[in-house]
C-alpha atoms as a PDB file:
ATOM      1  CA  UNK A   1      44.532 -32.263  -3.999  1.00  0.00           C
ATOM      2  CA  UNK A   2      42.247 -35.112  -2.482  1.00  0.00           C
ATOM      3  CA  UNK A   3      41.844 -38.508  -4.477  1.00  0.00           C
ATOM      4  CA  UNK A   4      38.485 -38.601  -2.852  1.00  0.00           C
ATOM      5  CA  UNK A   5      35.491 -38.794  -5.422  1.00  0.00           C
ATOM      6  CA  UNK A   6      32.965 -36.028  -5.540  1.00  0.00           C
ATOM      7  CA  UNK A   7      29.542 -36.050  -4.305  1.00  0.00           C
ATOM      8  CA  UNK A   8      27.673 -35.405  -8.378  1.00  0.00           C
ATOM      9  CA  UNK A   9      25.567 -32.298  -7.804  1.00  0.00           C
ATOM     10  CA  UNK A  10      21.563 -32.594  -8.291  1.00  0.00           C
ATOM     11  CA  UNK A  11      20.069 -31.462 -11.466  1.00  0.00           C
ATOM     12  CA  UNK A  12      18.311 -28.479 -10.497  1.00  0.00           C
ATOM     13  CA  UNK A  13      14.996 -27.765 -12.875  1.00  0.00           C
ATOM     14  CA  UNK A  14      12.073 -24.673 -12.211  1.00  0.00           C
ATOM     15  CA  UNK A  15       8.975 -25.412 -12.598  1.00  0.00           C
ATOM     16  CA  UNK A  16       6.087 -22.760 -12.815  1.00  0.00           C
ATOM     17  CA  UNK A  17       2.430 -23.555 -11.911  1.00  0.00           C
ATOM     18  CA  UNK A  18      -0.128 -21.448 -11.392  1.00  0.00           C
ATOM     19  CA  UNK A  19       2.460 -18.749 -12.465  1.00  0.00           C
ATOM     20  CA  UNK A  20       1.234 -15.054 -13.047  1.00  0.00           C
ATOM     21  CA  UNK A  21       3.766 -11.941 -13.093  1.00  0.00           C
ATOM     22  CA  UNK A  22       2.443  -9.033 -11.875  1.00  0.00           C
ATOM     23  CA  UNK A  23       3.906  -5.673 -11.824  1.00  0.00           C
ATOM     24  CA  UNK A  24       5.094  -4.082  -8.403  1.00  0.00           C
ATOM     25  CA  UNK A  25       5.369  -0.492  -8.192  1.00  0.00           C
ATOM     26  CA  UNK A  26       6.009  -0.099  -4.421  1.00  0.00           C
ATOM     27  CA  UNK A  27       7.717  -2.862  -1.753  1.00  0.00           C
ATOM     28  CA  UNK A  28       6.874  -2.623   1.815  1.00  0.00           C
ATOM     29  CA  UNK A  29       8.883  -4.534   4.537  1.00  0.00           C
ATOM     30  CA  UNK A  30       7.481  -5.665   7.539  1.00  0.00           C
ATOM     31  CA  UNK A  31       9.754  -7.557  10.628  1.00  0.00           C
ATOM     32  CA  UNK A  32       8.349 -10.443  12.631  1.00  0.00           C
ATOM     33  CA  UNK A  33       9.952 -12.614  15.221  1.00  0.00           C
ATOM     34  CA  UNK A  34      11.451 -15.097  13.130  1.00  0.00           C
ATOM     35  CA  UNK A  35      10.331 -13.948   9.594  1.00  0.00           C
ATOM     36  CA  UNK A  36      10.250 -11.071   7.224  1.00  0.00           C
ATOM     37  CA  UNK A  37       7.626 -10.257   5.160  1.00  0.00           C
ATOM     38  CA  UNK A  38       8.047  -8.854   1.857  1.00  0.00           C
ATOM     39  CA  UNK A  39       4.560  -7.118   0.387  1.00  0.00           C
ATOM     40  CA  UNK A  40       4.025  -5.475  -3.082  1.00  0.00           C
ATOM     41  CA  UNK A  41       1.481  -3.506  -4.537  1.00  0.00           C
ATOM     42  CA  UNK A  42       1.140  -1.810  -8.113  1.00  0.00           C
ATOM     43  CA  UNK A  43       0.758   1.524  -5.827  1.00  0.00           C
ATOM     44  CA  UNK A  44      -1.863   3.743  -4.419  1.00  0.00           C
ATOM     45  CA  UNK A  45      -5.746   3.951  -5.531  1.00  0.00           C
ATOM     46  CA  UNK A  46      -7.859   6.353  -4.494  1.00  0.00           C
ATOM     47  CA  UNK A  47     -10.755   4.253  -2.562  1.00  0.00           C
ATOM     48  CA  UNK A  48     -13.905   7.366  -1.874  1.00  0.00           C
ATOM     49  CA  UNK A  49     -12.900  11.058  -1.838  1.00  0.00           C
ATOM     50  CA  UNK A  50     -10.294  11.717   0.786  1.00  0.00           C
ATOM     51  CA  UNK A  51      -9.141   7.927   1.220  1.00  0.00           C
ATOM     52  CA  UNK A  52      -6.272   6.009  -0.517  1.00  0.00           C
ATOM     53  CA  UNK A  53      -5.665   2.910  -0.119  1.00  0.00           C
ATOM     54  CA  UNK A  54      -2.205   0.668  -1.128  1.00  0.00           C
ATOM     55  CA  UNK A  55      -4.006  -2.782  -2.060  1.00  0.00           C
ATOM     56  CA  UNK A  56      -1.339  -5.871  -1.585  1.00  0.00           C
ATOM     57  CA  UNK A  57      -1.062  -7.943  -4.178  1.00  0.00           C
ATOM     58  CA  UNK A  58       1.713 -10.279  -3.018  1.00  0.00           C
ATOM     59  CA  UNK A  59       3.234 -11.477   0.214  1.00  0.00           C
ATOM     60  CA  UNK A  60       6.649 -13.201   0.799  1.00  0.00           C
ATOM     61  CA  UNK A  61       7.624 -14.352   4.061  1.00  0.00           C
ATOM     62  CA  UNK A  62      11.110 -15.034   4.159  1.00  0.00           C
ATOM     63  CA  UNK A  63      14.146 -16.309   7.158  1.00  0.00           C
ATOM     64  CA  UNK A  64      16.262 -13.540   7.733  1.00  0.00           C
ATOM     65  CA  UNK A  65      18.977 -15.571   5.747  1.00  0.00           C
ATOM     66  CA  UNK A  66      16.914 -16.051   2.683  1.00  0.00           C
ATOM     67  CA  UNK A  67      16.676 -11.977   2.317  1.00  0.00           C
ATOM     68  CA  UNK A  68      19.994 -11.711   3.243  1.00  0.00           C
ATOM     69  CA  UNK A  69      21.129 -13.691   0.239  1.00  0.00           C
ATOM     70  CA  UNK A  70      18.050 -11.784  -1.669  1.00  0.00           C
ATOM     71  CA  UNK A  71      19.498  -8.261  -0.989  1.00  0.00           C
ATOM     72  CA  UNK A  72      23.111  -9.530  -1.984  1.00  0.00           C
ATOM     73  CA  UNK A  73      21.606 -11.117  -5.416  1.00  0.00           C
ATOM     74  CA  UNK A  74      19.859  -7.886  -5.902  1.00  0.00           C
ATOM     75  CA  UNK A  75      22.441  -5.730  -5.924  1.00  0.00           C
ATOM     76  CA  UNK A  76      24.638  -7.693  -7.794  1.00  0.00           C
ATOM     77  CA  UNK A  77      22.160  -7.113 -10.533  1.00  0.00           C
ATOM     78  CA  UNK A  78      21.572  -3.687 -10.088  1.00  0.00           C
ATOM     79  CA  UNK A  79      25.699  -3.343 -10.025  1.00  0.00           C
ATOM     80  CA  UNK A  80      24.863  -4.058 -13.844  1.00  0.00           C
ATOM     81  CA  UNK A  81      22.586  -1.484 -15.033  1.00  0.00           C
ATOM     82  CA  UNK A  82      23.996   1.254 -16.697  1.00  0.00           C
ATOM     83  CA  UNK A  83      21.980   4.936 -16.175  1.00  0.00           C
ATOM     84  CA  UNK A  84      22.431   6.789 -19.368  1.00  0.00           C
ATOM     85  CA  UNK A  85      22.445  10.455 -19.294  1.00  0.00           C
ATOM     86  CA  UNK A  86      22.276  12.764 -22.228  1.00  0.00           C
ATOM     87  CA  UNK A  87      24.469  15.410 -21.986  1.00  0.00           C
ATOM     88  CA  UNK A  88      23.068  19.011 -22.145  1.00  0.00           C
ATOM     89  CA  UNK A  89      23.353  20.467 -25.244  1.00  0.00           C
ATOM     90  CA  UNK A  90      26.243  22.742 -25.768  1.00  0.00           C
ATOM     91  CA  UNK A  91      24.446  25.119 -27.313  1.00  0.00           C
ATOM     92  CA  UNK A  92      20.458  26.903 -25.953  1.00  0.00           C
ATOM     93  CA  UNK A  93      17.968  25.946 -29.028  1.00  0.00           C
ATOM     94  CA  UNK A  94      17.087  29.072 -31.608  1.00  0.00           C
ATOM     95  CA  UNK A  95      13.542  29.848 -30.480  1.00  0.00           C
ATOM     96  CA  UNK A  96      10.802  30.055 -33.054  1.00  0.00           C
ATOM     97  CA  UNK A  97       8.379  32.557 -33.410  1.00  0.00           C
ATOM     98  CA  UNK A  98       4.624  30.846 -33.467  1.00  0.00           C
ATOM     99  CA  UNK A  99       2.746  31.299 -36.764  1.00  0.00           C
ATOM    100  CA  UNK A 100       0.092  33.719 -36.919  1.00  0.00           C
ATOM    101  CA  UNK A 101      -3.134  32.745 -37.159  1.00  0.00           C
ATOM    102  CA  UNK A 102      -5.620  34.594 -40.018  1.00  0.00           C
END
């Protein structure tokens, strides 16, 4: 073990301004030279008959590191979600006859 003091770590506080959520229904990923961009949109809306359009709402530029350590954060979260499935009943359900109607 070292006798040498250590360094005491920065206080680390967030601080949100301006700060909206919005909901993201769709991610699309886009490569530049030295960046990657991240852009979301709640999905597709139908613009005039025969044309969709995917209007971005939000876009992240980010170092090649940064979504490195994003993807890695990411699935250590998803690692904790649990998918719950209902088993099928053992049984087929007694169908009913509909009432008449007088």
């Amino acid at each position: 073990m070292s006798n040498q003091p250590q360094a005491p770590q920065p206080s680390l506080q967030l601080k949100y301004e301006n700060f909206t959520a919005r909901y993201a229904n769709h991610a699309l990923v886009s490569v530049g030279a030295e960046e990657v961009y991240l852009d979301f949109t709640s999905g597709i809306v139908a613009d005039r008959p025969g044309v969709s359009v995917m209007p971005i709402h939000t876009r992240i530029a980010m170092t090649p590191s940064g979504v490195v350590r994003l993807a890695q954060l990411l699935q250590q979260t998803t690692a904790n979600f649990q998918v719950v499935q209902i088993p099928p009943p053992t049984t087929p359900p007694t169908p009913v006859e509909p009432a008449p109607v007088e």
